[in-house]
PDB file of N, CA and C in Angstrom:
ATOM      1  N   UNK A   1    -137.986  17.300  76.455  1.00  0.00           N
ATOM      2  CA  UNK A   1    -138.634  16.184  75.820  1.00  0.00           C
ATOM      3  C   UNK A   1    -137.558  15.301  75.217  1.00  0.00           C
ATOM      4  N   UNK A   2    -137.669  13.807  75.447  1.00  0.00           N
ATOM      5  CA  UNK A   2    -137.025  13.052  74.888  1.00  0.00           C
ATOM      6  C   UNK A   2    -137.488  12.121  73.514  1.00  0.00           C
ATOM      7  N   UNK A   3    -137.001  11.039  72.971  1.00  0.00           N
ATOM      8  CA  UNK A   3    -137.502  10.165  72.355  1.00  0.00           C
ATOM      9  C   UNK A   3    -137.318   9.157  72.339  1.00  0.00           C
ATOM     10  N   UNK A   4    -138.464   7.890  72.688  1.00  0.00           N
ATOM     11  CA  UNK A   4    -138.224   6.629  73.172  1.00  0.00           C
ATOM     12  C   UNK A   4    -138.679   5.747  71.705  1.00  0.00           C
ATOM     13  N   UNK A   5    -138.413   4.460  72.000  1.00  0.00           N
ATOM     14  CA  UNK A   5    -139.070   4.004  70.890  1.00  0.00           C
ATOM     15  C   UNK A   5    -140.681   3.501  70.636  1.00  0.00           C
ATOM     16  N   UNK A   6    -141.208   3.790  70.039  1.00  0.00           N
ATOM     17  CA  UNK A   6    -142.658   3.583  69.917  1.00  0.00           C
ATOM     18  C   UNK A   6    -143.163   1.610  70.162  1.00  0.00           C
ATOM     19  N   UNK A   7    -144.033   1.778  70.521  1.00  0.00           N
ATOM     20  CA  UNK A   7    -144.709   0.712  70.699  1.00  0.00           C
ATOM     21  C   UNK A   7    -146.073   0.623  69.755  1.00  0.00           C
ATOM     22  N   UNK A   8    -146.326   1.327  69.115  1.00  0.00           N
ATOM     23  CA  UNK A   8    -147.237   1.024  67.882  1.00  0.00           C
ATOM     24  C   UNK A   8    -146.319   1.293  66.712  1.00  0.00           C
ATOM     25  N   UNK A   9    -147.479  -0.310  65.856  1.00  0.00           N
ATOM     26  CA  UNK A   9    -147.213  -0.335  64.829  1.00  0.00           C
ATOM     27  C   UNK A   9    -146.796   0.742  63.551  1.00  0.00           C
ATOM     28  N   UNK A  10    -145.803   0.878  62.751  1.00  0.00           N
ATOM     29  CA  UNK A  10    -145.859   1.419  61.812  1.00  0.00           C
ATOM     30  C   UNK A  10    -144.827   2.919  62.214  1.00  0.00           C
ATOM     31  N   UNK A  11    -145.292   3.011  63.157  1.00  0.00           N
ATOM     32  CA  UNK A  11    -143.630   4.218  63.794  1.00  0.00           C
ATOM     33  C   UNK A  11    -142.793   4.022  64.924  1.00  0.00           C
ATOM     34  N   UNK A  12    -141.591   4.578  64.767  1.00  0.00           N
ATOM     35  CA  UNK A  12    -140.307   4.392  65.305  1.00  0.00           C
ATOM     36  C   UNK A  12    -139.881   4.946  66.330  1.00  0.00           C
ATOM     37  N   UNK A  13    -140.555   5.994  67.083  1.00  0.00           N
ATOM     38  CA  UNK A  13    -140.414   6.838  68.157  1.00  0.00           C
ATOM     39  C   UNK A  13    -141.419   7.519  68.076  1.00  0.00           C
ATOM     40  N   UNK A  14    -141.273   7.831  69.917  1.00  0.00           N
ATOM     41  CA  UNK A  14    -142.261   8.354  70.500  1.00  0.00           C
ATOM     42  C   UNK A  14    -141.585   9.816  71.196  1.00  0.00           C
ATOM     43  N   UNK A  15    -142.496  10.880  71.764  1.00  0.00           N
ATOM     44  CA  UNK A  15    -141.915  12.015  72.396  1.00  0.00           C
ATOM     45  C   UNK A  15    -142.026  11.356  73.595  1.00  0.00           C
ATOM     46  N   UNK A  16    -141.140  11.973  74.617  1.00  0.00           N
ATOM     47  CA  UNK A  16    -141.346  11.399  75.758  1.00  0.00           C
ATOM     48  C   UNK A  16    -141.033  12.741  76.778  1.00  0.00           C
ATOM     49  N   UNK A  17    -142.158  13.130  77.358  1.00  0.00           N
ATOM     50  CA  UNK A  17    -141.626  14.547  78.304  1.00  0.00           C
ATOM     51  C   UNK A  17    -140.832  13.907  79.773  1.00  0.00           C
ATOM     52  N   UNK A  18    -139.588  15.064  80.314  1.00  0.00           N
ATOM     53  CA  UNK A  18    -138.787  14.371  80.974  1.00  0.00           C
ATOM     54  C   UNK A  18    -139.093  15.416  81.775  1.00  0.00           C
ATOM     55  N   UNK A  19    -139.326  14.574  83.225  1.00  0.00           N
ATOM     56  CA  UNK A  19    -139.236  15.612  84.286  1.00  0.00           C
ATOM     57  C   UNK A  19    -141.447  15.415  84.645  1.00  0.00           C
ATOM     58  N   UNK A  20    -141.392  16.252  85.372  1.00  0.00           N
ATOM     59  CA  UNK A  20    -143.236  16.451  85.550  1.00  0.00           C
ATOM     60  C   UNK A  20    -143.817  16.781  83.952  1.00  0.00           C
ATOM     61  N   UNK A  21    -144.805  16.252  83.777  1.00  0.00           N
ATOM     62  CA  UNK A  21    -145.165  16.600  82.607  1.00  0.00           C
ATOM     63  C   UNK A  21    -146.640  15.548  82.319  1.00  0.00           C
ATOM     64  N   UNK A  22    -146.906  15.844  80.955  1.00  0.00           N
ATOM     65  CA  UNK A  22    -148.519  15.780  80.613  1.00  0.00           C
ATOM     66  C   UNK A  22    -147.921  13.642  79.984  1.00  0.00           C
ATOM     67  N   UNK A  23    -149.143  13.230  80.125  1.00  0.00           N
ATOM     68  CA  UNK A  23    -149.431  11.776  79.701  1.00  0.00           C
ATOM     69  C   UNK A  23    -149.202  11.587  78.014  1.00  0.00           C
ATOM     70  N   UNK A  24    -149.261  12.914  77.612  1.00  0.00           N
ATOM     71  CA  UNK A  24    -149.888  12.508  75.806  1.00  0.00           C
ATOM     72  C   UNK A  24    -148.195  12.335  75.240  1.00  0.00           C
ATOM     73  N   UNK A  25    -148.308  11.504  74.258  1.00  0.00           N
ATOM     74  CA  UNK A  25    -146.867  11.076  73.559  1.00  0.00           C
ATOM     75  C   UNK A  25    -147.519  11.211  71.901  1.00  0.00           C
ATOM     76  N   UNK A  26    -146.662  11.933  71.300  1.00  0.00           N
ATOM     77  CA  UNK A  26    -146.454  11.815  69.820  1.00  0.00           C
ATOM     78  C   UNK A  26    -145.695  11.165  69.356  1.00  0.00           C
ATOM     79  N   UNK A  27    -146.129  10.273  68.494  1.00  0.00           N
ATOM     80  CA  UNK A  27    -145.403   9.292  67.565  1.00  0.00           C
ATOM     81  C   UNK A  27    -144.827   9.642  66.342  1.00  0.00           C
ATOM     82  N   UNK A  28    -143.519   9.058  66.000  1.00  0.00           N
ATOM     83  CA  UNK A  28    -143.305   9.536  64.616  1.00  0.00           C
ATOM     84  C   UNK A  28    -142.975   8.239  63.984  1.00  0.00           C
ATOM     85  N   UNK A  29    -142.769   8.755  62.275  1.00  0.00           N
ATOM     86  CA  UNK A  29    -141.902   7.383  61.910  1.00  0.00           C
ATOM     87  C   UNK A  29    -140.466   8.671  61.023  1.00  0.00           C
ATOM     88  N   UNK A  30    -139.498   7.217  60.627  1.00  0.00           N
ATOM     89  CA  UNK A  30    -138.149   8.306  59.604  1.00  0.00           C
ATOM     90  C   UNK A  30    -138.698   7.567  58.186  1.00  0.00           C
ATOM     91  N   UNK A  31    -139.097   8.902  57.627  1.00  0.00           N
ATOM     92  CA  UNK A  31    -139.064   8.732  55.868  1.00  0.00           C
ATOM     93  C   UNK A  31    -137.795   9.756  55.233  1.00  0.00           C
ATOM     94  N   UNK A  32    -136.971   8.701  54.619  1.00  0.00           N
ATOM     95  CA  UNK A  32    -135.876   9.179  53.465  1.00  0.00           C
ATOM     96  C   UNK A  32    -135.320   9.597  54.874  1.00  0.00           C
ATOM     97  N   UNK A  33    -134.906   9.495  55.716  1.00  0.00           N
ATOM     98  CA  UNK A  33    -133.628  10.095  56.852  1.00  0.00           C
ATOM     99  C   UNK A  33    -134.521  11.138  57.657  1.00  0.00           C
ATOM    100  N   UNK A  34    -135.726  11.460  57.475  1.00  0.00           N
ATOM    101  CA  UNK A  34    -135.965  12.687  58.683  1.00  0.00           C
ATOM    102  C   UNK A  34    -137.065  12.316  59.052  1.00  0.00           C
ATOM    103  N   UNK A  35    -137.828  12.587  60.313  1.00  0.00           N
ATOM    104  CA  UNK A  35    -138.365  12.663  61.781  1.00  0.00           C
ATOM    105  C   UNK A  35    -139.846  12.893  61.348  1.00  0.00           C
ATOM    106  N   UNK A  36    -140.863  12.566  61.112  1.00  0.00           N
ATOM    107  CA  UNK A  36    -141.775  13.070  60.838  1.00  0.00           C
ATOM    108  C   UNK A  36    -142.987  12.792  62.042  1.00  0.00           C
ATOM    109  N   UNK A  37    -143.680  13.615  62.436  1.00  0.00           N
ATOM    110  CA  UNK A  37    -144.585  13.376  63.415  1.00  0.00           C
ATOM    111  C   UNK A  37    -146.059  13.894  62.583  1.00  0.00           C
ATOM    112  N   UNK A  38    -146.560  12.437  61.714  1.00  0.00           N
ATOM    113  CA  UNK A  38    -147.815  13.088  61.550  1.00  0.00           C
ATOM    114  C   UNK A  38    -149.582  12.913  62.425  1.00  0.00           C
ATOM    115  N   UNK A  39    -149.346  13.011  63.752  1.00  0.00           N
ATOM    116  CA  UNK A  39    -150.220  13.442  63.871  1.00  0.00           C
ATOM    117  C   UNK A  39    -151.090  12.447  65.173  1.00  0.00           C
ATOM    118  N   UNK A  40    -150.433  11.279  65.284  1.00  0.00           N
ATOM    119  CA  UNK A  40    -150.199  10.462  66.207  1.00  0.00           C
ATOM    120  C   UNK A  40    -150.415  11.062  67.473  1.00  0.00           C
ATOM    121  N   UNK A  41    -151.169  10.617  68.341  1.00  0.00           N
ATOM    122  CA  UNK A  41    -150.974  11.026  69.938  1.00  0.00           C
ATOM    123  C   UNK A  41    -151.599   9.808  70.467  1.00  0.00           C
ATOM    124  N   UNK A  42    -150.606   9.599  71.689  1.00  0.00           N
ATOM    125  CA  UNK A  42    -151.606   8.487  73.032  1.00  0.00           C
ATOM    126  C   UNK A  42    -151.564   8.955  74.070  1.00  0.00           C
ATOM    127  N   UNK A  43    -152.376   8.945  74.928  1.00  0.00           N
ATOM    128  CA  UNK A  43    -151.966   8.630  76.238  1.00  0.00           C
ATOM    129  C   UNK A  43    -151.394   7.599  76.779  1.00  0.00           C
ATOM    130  N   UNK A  44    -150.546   8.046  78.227  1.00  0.00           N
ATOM    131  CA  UNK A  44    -150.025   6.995  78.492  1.00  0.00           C
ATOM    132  C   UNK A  44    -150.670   6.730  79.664  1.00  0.00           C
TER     133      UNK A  44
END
């Protein structure tokens, strides 16, 4: 899994599976310096 940058509002990256893999992407945003993924999913 990689991380691309998000295209919705309000967070900064997205998961991005590399290789065959499923449509759904989790979004995160960075609070105070670390990675937070709360809870965000799209399809792509």
């Amino acid at each position: 899994m990689g991380l691309v940058v998000s295209e919705v509002e309000g967070f900064d990256f997205k998961s991005k599976v590399l290789g065959k893999g499923g449509d759904r992407r989790f979004h995160a945003r960075i609070i105070n310096g670390v990675l937070h993924f709360p809870g965000l999913v799209t399809e792509h």
